[in-house]
PDB file of N, CA and C in Angstrom:
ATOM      1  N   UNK A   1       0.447   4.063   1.361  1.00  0.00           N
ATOM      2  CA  UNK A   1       1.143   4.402   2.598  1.00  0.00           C
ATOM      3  C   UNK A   1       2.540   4.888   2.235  1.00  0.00           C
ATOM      4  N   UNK A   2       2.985   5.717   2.755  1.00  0.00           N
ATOM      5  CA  UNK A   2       3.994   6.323   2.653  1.00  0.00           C
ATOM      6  C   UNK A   2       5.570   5.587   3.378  1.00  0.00           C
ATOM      7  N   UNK A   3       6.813   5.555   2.650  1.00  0.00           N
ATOM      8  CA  UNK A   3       7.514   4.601   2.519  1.00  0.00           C
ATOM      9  C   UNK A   3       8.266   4.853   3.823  1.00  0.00           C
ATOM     10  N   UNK A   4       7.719   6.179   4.414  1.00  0.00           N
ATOM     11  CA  UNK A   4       8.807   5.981   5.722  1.00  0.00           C
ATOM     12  C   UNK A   4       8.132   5.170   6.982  1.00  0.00           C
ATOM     13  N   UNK A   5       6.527   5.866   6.732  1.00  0.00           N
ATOM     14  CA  UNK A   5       5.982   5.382   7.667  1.00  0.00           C
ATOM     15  C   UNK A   5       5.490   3.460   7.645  1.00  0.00           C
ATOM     16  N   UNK A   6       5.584   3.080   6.332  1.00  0.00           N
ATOM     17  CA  UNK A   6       6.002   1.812   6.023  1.00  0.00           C
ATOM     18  C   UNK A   6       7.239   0.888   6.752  1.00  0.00           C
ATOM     19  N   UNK A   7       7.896   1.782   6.919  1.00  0.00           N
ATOM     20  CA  UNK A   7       9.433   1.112   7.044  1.00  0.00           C
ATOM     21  C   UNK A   7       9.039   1.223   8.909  1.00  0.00           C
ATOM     22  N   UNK A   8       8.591   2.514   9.334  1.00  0.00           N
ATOM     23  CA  UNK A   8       8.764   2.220  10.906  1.00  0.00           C
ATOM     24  C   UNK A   8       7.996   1.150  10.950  1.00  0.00           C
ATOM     25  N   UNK A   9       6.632   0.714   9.922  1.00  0.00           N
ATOM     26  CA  UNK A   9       5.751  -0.292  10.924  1.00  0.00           C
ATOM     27  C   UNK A   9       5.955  -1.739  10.786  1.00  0.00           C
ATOM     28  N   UNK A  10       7.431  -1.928   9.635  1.00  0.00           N
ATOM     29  CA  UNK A  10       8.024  -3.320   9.982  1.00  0.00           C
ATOM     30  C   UNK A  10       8.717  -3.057  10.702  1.00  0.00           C
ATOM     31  N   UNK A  11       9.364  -2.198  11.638  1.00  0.00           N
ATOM     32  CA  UNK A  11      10.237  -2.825  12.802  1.00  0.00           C
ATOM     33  C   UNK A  11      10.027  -3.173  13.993  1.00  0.00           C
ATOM     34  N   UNK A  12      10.519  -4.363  14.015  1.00  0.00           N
ATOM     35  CA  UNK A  12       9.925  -5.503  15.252  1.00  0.00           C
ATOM     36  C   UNK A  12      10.025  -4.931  16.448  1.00  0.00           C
ATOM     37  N   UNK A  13      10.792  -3.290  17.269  1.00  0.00           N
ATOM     38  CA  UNK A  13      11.368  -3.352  17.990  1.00  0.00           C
ATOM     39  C   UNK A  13      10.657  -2.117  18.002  1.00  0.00           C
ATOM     40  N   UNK A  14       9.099  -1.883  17.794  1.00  0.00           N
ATOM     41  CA  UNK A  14       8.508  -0.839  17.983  1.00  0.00           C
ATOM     42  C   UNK A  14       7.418  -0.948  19.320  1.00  0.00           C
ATOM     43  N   UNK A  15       7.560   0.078  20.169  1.00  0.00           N
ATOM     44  CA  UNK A  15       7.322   0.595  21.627  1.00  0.00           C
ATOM     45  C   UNK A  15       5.639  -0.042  21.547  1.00  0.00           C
ATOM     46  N   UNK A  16       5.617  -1.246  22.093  1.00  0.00           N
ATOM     47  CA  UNK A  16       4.000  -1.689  22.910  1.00  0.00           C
ATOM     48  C   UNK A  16       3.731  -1.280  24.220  1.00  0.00           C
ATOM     49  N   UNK A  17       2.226  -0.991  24.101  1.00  0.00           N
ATOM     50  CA  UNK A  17       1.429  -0.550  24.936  1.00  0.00           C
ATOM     51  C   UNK A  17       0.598  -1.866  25.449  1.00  0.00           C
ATOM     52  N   UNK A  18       0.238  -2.247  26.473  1.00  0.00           N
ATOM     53  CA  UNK A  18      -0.816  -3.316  26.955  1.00  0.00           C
ATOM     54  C   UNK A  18      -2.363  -2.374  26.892  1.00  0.00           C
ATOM     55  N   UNK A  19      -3.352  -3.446  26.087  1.00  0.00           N
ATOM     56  CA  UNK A  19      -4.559  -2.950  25.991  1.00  0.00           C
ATOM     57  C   UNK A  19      -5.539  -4.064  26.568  1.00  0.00           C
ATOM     58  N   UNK A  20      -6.410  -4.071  27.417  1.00  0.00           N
ATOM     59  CA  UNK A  20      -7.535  -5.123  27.717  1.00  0.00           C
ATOM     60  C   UNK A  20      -8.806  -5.073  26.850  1.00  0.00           C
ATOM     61  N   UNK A  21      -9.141  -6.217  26.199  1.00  0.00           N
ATOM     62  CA  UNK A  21      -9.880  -5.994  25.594  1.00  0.00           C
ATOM     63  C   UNK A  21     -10.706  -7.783  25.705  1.00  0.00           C
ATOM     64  N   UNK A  22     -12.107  -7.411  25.764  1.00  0.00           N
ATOM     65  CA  UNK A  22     -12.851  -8.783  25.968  1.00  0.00           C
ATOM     66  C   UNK A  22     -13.598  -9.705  24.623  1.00  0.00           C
ATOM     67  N   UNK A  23     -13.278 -10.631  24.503  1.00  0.00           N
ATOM     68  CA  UNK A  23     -13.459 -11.295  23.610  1.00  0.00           C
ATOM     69  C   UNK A  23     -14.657 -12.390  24.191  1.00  0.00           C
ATOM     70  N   UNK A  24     -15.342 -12.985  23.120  1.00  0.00           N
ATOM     71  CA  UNK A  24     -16.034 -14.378  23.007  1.00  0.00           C
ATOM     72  C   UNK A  24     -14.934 -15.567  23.928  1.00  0.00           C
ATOM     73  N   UNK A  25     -15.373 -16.318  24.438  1.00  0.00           N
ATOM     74  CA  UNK A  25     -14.073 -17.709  25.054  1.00  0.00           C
ATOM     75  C   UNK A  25     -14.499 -18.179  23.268  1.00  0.00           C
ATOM     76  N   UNK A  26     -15.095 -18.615  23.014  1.00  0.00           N
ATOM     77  CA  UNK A  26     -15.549 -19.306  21.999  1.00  0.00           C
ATOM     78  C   UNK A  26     -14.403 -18.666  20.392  1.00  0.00           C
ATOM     79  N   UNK A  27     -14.400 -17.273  20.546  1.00  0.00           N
ATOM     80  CA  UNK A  27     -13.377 -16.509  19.731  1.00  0.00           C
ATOM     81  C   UNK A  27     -11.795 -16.904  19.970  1.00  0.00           C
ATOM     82  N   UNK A  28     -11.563 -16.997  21.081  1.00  0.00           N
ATOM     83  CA  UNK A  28     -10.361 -17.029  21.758  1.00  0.00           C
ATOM     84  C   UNK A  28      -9.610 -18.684  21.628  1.00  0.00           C
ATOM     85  N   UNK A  29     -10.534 -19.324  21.548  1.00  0.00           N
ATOM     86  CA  UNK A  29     -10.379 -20.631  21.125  1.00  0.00           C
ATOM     87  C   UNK A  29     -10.314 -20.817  19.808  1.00  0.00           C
ATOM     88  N   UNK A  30     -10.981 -20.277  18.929  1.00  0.00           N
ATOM     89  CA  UNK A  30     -10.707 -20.258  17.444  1.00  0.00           C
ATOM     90  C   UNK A  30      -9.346 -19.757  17.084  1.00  0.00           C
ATOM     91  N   UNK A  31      -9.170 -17.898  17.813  1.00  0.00           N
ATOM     92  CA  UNK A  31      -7.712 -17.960  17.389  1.00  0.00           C
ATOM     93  C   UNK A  31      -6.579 -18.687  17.989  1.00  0.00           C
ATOM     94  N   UNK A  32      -6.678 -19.390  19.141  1.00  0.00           N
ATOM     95  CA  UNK A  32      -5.400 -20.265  19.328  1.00  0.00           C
ATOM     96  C   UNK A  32      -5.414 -21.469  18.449  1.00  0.00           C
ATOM     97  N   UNK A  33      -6.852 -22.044  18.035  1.00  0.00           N
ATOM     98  CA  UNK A  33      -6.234 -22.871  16.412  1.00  0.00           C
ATOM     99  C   UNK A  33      -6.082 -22.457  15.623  1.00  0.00           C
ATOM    100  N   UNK A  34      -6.168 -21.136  15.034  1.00  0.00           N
ATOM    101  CA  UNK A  34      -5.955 -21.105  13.393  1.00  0.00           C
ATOM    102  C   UNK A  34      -4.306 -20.208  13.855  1.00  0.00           C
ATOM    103  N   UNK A  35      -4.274 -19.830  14.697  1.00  0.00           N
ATOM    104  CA  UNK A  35      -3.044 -18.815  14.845  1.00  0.00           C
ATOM    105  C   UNK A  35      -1.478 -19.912  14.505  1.00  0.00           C
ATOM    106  N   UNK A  36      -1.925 -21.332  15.257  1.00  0.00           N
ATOM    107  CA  UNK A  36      -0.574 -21.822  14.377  1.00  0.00           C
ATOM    108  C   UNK A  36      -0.356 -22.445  12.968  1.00  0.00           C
ATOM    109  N   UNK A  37      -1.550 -22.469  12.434  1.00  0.00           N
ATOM    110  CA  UNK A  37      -1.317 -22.883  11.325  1.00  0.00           C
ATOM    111  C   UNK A  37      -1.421 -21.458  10.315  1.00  0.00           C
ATOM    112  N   UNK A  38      -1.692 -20.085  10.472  1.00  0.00           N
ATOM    113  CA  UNK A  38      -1.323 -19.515  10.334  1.00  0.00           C
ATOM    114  C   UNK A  38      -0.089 -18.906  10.062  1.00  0.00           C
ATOM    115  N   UNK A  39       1.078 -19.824  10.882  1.00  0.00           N
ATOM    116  CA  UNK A  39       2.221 -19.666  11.222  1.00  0.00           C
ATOM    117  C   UNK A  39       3.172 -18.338  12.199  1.00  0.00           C
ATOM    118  N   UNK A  40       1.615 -18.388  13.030  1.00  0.00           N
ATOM    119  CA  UNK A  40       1.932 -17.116  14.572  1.00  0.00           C
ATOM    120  C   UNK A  40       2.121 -18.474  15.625  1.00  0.00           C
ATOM    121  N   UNK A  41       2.954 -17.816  16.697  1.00  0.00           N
ATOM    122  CA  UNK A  41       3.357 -18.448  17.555  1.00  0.00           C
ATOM    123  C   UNK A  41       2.444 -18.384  18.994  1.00  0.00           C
ATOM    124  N   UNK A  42       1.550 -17.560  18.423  1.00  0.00           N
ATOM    125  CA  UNK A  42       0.007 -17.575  19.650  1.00  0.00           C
ATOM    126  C   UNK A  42      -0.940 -16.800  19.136  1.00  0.00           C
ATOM    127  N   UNK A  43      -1.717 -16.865  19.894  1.00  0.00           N
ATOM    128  CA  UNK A  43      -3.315 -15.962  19.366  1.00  0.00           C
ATOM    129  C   UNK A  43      -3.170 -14.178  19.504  1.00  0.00           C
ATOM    130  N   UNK A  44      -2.245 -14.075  20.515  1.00  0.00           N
ATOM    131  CA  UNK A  44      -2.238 -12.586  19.966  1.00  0.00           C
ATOM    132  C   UNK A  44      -1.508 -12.074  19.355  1.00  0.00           C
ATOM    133  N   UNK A  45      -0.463 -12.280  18.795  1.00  0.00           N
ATOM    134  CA  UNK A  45      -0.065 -11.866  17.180  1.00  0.00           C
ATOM    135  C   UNK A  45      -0.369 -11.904  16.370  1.00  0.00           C
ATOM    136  N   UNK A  46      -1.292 -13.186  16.365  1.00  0.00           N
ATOM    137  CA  UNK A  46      -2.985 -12.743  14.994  1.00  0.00           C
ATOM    138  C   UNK A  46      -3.991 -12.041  15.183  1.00  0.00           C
ATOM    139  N   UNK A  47      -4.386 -11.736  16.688  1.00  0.00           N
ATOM    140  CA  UNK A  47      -5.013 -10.387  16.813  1.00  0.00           C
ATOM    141  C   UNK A  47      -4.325  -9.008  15.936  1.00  0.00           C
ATOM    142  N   UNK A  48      -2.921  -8.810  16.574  1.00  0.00           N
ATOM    143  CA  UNK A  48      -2.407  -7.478  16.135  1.00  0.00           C
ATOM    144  C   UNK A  48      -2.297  -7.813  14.979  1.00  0.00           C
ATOM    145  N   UNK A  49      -2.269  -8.675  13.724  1.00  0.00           N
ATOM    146  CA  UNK A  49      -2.419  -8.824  12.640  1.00  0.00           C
ATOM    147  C   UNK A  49      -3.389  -9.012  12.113  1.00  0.00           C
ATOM    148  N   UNK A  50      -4.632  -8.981  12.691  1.00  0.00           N
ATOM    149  CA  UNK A  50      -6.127  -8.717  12.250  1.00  0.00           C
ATOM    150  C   UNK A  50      -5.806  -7.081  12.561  1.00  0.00           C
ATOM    151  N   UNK A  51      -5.329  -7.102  13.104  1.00  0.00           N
ATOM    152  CA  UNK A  51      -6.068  -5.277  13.444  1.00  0.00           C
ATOM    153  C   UNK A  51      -5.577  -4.552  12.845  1.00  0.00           C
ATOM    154  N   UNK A  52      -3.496  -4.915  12.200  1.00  0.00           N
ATOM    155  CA  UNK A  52      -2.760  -3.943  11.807  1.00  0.00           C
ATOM    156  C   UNK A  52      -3.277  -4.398  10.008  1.00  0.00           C
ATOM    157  N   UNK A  53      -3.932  -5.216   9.592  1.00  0.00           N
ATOM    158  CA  UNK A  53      -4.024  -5.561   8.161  1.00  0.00           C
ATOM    159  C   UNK A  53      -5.363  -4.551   8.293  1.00  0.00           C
ATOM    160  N   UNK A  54      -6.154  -4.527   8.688  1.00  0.00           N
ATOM    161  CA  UNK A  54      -8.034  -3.975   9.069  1.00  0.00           C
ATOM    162  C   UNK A  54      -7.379  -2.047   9.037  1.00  0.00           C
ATOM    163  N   UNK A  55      -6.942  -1.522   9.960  1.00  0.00           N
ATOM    164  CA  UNK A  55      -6.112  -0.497  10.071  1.00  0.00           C
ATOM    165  C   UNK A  55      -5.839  -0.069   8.956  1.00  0.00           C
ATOM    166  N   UNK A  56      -4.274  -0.795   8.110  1.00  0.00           N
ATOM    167  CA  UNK A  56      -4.001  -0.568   6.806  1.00  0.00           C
ATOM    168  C   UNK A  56      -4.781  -0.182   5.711  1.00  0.00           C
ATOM    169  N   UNK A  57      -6.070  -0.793   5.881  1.00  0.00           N
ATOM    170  CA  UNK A  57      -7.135  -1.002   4.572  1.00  0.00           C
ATOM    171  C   UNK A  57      -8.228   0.385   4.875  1.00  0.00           C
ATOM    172  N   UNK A  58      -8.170   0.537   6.208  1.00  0.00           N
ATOM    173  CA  UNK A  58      -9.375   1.381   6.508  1.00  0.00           C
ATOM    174  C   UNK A  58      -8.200   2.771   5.957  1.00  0.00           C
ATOM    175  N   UNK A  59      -6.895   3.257   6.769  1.00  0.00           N
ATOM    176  CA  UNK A  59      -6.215   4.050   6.543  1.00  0.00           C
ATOM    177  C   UNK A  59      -6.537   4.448   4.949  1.00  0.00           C
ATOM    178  N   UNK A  60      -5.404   3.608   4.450  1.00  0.00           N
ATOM    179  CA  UNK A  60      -5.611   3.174   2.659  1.00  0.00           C
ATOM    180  C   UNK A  60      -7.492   4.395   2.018  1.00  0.00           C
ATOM    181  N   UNK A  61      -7.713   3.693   2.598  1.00  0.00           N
ATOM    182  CA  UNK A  61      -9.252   4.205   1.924  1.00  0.00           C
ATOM    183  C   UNK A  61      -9.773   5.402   2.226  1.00  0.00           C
ATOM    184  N   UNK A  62      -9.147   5.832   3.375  1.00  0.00           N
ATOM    185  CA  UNK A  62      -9.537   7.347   3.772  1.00  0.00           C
ATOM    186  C   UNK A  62      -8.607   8.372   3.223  1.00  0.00           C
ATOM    187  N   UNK A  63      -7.023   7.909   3.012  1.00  0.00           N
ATOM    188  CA  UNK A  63      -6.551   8.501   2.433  1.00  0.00           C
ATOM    189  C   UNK A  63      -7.207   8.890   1.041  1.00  0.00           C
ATOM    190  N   UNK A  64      -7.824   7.911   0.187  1.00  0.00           N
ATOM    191  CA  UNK A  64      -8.350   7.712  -0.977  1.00  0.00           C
ATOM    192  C   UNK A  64      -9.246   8.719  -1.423  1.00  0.00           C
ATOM    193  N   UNK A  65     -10.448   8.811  -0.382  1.00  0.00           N
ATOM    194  CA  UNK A  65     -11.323   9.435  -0.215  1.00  0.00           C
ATOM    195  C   UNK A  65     -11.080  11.146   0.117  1.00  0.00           C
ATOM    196  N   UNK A  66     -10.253  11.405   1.054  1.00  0.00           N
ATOM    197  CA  UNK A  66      -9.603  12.520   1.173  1.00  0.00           C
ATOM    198  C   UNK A  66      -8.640  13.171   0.016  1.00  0.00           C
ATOM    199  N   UNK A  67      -7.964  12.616  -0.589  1.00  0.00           N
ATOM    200  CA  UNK A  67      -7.490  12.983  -1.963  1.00  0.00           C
ATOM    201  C   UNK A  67      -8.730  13.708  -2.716  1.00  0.00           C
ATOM    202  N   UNK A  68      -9.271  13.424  -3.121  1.00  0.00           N
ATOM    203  CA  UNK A  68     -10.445  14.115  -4.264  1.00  0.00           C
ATOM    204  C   UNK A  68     -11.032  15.371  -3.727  1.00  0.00           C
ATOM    205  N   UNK A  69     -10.995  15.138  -2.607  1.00  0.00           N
ATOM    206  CA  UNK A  69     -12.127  16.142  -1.662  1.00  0.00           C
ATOM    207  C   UNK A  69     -11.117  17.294  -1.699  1.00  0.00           C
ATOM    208  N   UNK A  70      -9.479  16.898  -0.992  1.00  0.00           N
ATOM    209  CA  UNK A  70      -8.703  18.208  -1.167  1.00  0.00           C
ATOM    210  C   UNK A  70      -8.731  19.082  -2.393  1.00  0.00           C
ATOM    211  N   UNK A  71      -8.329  17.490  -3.753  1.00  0.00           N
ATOM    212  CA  UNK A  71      -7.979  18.555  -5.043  1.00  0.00           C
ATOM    213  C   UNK A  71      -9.257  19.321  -5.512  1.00  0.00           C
ATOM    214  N   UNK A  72     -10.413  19.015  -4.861  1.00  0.00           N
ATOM    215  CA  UNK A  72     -11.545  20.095  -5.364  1.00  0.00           C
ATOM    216  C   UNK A  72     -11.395  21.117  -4.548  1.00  0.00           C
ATOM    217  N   UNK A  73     -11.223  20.918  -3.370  1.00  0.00           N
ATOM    218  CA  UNK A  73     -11.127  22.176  -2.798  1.00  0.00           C
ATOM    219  C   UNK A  73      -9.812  23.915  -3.481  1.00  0.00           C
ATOM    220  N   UNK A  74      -9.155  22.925  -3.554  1.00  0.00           N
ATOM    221  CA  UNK A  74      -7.950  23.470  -4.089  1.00  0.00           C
ATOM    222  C   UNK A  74      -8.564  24.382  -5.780  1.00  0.00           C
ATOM    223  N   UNK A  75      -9.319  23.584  -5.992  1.00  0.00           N
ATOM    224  CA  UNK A  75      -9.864  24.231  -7.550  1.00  0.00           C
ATOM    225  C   UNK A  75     -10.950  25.172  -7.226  1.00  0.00           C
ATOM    226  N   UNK A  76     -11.735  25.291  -6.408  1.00  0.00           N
ATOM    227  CA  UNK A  76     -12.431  25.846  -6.428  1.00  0.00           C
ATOM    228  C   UNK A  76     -12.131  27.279  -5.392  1.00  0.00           C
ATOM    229  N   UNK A  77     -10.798  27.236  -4.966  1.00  0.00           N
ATOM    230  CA  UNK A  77      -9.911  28.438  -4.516  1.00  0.00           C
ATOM    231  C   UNK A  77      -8.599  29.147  -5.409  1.00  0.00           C
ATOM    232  N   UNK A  78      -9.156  28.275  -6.422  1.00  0.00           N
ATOM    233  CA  UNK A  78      -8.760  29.096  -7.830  1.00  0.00           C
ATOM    234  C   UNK A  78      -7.029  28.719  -8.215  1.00  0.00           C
ATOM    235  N   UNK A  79      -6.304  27.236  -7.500  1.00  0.00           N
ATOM    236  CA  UNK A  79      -5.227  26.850  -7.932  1.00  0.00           C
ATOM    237  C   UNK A  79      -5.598  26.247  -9.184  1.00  0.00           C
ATOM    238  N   UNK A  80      -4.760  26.634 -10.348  1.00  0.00           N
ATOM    239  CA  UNK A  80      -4.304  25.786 -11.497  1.00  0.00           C
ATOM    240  C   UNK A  80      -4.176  24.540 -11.143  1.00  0.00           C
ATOM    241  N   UNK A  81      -5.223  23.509 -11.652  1.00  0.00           N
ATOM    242  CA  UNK A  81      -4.927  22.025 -12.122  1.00  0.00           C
ATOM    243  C   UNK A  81      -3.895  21.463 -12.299  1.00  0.00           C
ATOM    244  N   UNK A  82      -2.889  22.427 -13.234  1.00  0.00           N
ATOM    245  CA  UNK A  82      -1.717  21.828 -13.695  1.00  0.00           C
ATOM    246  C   UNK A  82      -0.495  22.030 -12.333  1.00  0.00           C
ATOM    247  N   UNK A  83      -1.002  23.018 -11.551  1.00  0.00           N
ATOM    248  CA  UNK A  83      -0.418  22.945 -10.399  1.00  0.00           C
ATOM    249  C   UNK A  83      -0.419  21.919  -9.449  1.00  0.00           C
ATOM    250  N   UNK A  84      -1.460  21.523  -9.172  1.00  0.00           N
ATOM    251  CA  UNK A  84      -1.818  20.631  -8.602  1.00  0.00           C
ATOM    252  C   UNK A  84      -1.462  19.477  -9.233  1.00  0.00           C
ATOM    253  N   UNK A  85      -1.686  18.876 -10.214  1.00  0.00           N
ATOM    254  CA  UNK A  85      -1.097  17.661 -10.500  1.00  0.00           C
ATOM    255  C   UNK A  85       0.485  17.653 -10.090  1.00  0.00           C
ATOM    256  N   UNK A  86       1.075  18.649 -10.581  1.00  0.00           N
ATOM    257  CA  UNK A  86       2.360  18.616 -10.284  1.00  0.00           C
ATOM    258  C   UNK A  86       2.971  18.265  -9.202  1.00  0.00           C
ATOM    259  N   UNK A  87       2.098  18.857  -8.098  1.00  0.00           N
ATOM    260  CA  UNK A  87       2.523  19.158  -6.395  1.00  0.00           C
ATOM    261  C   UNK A  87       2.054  17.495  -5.869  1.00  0.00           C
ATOM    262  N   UNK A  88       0.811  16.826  -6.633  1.00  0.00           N
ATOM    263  CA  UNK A  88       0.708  15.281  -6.029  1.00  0.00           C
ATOM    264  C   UNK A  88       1.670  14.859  -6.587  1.00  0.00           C
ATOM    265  N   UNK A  89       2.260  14.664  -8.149  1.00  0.00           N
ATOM    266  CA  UNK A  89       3.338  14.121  -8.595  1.00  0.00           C
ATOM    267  C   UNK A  89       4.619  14.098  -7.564  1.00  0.00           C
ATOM    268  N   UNK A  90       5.327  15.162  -7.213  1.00  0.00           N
ATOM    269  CA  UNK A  90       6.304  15.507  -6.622  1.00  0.00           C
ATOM    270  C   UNK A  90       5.987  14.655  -5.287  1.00  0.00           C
ATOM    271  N   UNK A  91       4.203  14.547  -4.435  1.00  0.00           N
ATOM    272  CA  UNK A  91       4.377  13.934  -3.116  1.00  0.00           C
ATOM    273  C   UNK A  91       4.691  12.448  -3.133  1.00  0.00           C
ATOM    274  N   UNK A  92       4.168  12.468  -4.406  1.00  0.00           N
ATOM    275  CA  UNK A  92       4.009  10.688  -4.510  1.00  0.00           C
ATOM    276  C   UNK A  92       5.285   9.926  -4.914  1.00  0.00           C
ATOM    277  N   UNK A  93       6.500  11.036  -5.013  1.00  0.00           N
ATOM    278  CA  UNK A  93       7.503  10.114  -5.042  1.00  0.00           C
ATOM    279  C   UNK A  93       8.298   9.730  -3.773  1.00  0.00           C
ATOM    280  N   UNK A  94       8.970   8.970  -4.145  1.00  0.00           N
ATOM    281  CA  UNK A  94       9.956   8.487  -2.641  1.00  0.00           C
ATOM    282  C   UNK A  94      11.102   9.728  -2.654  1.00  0.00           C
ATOM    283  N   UNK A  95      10.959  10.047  -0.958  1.00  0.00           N
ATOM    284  CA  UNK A  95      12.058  11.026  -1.203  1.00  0.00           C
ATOM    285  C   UNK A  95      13.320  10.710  -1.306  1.00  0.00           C
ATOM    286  N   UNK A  96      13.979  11.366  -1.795  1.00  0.00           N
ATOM    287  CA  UNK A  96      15.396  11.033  -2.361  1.00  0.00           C
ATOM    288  C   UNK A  96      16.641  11.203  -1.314  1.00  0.00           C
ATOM    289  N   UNK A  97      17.932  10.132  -1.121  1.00  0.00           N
ATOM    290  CA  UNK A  97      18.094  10.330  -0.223  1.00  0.00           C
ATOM    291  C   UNK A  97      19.170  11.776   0.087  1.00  0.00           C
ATOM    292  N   UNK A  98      19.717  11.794   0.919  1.00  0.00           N
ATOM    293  CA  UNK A  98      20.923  12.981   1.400  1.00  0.00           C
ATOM    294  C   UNK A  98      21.774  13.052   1.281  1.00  0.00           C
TER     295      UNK A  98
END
């Protein structure tokens, strides 16, 4: 994940939306016990932390998957390799500041 979009998704003071969504009672009761020993202060902040860790991993992996698929494409439209390594090198660093 990329370090800016990293940085917006620790800040606490980012714009919520209300979503309804139906659960098990039987679910809902599980997360109000494990959510404090967890050390969340209720069950739905371990929801959005099931979802934003689940999210992360799925993101993570598509990025993953999409990487390979581009740099073939890219080769087989006749860019130099050594180009290409170069141009991921250069993305994959943190940008520098101003």
């Amino acid at each position: 994940m990329k370090i800016d979009k990293l940085k917006k998704r620790l800040r606490k003071n980012r714009p919520m939306t209300t979503v309804s969504i139906r659960f098990p009672e039987d679910v809902i009761d599980d997360l109000k016990q494990v959510a404090p020993m967890m050390g969340f202060s209720g069950y739905q902040p371990l929801i959005r932390a099931y979802v934003g860790q689940g999210l992360r991993l799925d993101l993570e992996r598509l990025d993953q998957e999409l990487l390979p698929a581009l740099v073939n494409n890219l080769k087989k439209r006749g860019i130099n390799e050594a180009i290409i390594i170069e141009a991921l090198a250069e993305a994959s660093q943190e940008p520098k500041p101003q």
